[in-house]
PDB file of N, CA and C in Angstrom:
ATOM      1  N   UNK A   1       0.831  -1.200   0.000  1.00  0.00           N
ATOM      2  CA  UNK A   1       0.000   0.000   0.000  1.00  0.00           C
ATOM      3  C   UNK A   1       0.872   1.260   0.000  1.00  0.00           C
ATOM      4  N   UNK A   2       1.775   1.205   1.038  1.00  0.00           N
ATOM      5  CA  UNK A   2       2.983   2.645   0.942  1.00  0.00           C
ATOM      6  C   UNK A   2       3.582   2.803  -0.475  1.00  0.00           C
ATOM      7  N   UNK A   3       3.994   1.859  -1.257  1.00  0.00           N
ATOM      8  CA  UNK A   3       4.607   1.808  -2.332  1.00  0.00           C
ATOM      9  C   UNK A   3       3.982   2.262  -3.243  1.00  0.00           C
ATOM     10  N   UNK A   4       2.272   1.640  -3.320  1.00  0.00           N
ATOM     11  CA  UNK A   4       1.827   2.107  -4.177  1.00  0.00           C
ATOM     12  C   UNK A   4       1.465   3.872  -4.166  1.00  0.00           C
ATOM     13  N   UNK A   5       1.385   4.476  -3.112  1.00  0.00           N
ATOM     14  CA  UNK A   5       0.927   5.697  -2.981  1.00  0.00           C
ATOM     15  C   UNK A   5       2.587   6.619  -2.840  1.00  0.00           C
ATOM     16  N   UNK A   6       4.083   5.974  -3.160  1.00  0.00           N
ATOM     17  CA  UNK A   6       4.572   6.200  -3.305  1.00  0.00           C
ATOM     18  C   UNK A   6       4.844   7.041  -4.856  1.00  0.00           C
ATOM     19  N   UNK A   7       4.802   5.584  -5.544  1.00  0.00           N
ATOM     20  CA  UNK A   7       4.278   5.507  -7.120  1.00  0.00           C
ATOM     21  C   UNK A   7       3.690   6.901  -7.268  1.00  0.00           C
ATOM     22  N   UNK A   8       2.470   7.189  -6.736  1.00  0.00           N
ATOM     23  CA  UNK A   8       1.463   7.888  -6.950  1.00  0.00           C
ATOM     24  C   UNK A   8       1.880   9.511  -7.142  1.00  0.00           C
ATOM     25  N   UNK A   9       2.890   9.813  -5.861  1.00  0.00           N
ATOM     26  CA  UNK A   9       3.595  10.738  -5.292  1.00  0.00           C
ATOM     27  C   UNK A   9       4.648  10.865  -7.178  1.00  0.00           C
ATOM     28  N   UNK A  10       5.033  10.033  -6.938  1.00  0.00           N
ATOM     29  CA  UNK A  10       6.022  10.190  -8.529  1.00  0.00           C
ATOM     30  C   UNK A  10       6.089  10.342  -9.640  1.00  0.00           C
ATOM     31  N   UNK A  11       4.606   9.771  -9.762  1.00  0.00           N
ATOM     32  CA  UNK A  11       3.468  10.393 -11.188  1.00  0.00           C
ATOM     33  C   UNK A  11       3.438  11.333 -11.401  1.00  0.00           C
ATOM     34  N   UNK A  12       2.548  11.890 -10.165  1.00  0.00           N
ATOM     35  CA  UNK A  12       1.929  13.397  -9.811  1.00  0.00           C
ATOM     36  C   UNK A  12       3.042  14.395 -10.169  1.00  0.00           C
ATOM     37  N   UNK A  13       4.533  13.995  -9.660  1.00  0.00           N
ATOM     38  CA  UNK A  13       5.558  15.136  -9.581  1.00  0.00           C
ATOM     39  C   UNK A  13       6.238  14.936 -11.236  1.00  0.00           C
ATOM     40  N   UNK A  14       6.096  13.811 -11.746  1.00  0.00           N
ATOM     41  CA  UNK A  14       6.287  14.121 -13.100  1.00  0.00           C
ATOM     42  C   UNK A  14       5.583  14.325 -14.042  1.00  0.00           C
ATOM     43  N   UNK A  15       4.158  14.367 -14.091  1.00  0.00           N
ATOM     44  CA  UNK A  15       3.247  14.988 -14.205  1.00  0.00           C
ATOM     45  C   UNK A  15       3.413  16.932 -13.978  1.00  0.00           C
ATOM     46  N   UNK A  16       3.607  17.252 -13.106  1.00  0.00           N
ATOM     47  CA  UNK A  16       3.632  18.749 -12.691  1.00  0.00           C
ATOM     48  C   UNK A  16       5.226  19.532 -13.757  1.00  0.00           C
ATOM     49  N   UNK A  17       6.071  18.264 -13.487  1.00  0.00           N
ATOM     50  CA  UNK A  17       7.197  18.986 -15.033  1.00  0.00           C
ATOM     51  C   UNK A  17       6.964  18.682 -16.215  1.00  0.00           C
ATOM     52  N   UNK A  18       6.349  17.729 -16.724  1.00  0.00           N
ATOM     53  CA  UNK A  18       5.517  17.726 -18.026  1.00  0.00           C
ATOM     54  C   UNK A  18       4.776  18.703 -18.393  1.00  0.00           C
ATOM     55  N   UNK A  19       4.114  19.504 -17.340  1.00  0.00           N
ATOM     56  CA  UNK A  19       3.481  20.359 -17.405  1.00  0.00           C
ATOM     57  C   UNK A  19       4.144  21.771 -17.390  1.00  0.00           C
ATOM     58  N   UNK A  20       4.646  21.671 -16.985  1.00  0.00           N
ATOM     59  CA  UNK A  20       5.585  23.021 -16.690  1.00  0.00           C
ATOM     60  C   UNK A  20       6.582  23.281 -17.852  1.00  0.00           C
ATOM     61  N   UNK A  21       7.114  22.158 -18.472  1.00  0.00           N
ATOM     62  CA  UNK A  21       7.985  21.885 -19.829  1.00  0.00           C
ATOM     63  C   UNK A  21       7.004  22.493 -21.203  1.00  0.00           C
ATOM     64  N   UNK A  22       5.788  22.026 -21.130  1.00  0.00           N
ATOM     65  CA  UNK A  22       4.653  22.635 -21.606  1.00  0.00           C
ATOM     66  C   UNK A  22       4.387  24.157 -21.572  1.00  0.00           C
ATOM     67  N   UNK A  23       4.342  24.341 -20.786  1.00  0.00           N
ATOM     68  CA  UNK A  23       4.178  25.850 -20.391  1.00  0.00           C
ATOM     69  C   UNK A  23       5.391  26.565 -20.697  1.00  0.00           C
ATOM     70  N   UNK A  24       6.100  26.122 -20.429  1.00  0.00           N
ATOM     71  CA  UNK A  24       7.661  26.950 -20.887  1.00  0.00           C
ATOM     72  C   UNK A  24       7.576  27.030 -22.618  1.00  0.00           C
ATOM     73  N   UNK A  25       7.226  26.028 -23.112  1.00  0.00           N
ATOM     74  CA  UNK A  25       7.152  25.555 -25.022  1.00  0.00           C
ATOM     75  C   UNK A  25       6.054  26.706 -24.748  1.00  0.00           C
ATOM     76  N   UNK A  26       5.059  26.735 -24.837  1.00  0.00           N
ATOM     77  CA  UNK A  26       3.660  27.546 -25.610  1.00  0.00           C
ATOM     78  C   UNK A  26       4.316  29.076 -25.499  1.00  0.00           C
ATOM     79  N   UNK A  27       4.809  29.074 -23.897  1.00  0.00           N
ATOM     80  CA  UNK A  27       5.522  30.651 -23.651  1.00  0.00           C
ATOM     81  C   UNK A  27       6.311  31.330 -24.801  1.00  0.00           C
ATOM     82  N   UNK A  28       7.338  30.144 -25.327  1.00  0.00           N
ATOM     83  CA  UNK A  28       8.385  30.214 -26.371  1.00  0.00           C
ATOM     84  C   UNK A  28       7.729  31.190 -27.448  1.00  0.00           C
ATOM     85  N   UNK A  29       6.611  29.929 -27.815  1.00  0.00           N
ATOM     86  CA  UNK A  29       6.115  29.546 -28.897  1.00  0.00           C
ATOM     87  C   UNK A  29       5.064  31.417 -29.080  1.00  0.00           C
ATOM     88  N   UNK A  30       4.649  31.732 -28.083  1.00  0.00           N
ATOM     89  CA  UNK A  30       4.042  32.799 -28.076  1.00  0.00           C
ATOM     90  C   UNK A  30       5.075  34.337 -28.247  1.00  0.00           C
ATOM     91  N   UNK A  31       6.552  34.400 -27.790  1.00  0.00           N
ATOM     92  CA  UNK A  31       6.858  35.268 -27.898  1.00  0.00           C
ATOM     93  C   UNK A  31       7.952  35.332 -28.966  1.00  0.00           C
ATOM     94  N   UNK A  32       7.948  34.042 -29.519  1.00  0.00           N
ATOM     95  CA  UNK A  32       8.666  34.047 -31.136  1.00  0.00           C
ATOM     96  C   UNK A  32       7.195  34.827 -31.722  1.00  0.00           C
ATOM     97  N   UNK A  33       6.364  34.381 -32.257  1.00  0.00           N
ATOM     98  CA  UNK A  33       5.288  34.366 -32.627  1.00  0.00           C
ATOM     99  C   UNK A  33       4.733  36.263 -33.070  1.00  0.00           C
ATOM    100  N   UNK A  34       4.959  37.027 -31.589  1.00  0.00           N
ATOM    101  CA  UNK A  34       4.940  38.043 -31.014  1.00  0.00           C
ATOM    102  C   UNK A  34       5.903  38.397 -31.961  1.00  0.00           C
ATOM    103  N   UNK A  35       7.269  38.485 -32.127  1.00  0.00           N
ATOM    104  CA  UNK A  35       8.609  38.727 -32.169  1.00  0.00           C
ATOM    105  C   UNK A  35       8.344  38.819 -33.544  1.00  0.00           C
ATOM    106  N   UNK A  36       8.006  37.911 -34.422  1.00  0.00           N
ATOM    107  CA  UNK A  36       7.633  37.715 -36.020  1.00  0.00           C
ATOM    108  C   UNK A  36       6.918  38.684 -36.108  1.00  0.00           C
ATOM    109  N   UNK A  37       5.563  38.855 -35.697  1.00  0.00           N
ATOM    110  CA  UNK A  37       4.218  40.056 -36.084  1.00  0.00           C
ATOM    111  C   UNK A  37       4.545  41.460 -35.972  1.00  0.00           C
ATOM    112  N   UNK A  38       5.933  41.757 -34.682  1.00  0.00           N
ATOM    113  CA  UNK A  38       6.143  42.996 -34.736  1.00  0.00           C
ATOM    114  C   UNK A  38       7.345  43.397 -35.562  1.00  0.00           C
ATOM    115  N   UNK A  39       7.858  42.831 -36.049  1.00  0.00           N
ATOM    116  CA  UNK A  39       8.624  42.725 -37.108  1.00  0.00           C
ATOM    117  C   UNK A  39       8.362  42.655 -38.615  1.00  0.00           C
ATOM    118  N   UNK A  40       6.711  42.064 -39.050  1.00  0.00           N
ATOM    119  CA  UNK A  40       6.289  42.558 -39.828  1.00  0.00           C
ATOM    120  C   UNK A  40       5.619  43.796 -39.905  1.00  0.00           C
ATOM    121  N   UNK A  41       5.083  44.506 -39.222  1.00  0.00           N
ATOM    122  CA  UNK A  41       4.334  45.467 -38.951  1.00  0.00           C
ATOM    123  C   UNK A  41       5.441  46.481 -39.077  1.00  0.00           C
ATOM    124  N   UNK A  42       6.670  46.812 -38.634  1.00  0.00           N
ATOM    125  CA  UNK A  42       7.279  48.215 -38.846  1.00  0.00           C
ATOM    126  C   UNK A  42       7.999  47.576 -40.106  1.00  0.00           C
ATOM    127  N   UNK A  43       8.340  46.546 -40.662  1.00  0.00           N
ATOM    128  CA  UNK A  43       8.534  46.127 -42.402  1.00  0.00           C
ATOM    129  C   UNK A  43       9.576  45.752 -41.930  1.00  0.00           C
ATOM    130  N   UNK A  44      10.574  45.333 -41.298  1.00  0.00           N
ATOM    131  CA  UNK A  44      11.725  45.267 -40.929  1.00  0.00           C
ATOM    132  C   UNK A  44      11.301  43.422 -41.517  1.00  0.00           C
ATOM    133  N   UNK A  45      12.582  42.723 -42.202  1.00  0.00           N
ATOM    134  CA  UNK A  45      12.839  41.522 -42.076  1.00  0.00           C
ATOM    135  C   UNK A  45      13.048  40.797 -41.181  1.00  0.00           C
ATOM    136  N   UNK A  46      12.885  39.497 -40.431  1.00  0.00           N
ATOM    137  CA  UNK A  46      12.963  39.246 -39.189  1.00  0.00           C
ATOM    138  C   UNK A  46      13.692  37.557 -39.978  1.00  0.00           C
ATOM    139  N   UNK A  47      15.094  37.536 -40.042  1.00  0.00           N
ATOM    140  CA  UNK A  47      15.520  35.958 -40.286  1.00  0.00           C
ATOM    141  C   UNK A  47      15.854  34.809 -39.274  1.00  0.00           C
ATOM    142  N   UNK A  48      14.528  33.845 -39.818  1.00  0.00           N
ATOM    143  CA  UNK A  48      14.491  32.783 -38.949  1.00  0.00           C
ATOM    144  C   UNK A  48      15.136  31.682 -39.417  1.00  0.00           C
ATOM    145  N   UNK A  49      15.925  31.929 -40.206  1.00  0.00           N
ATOM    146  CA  UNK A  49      16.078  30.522 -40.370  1.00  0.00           C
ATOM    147  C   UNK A  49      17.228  29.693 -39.519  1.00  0.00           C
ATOM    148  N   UNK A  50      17.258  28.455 -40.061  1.00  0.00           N
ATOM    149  CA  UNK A  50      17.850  27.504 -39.144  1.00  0.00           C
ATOM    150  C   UNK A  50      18.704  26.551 -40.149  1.00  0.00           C
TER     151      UNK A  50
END
């Protein structure tokens, strides 16, 4: 029974950085995004490439 609610404890906490790894990506993903639009708007070229 301890073990299993151990388990449980270890899910949950990798669960919460899955989530947080998530949140960090969309953040990214939103202020590239941002970064592109205001860069078209005053005409300026913005090079992304890779």
């Amino acid at each position: 029974m301890e073990l299993a609610a151990i388990a449980l404890q270890q899910v949950s906490s990798q669960q919460k950085v899955a989530i947080a790894v998530l949140k960090q990506n969309a953040e990214a993903e939103v202020a590239l995004a941002n970064m592109i639009a205001q860069s078209a708007t005053t005409g300026r070229n913005l090079d992304i490439s890779v």
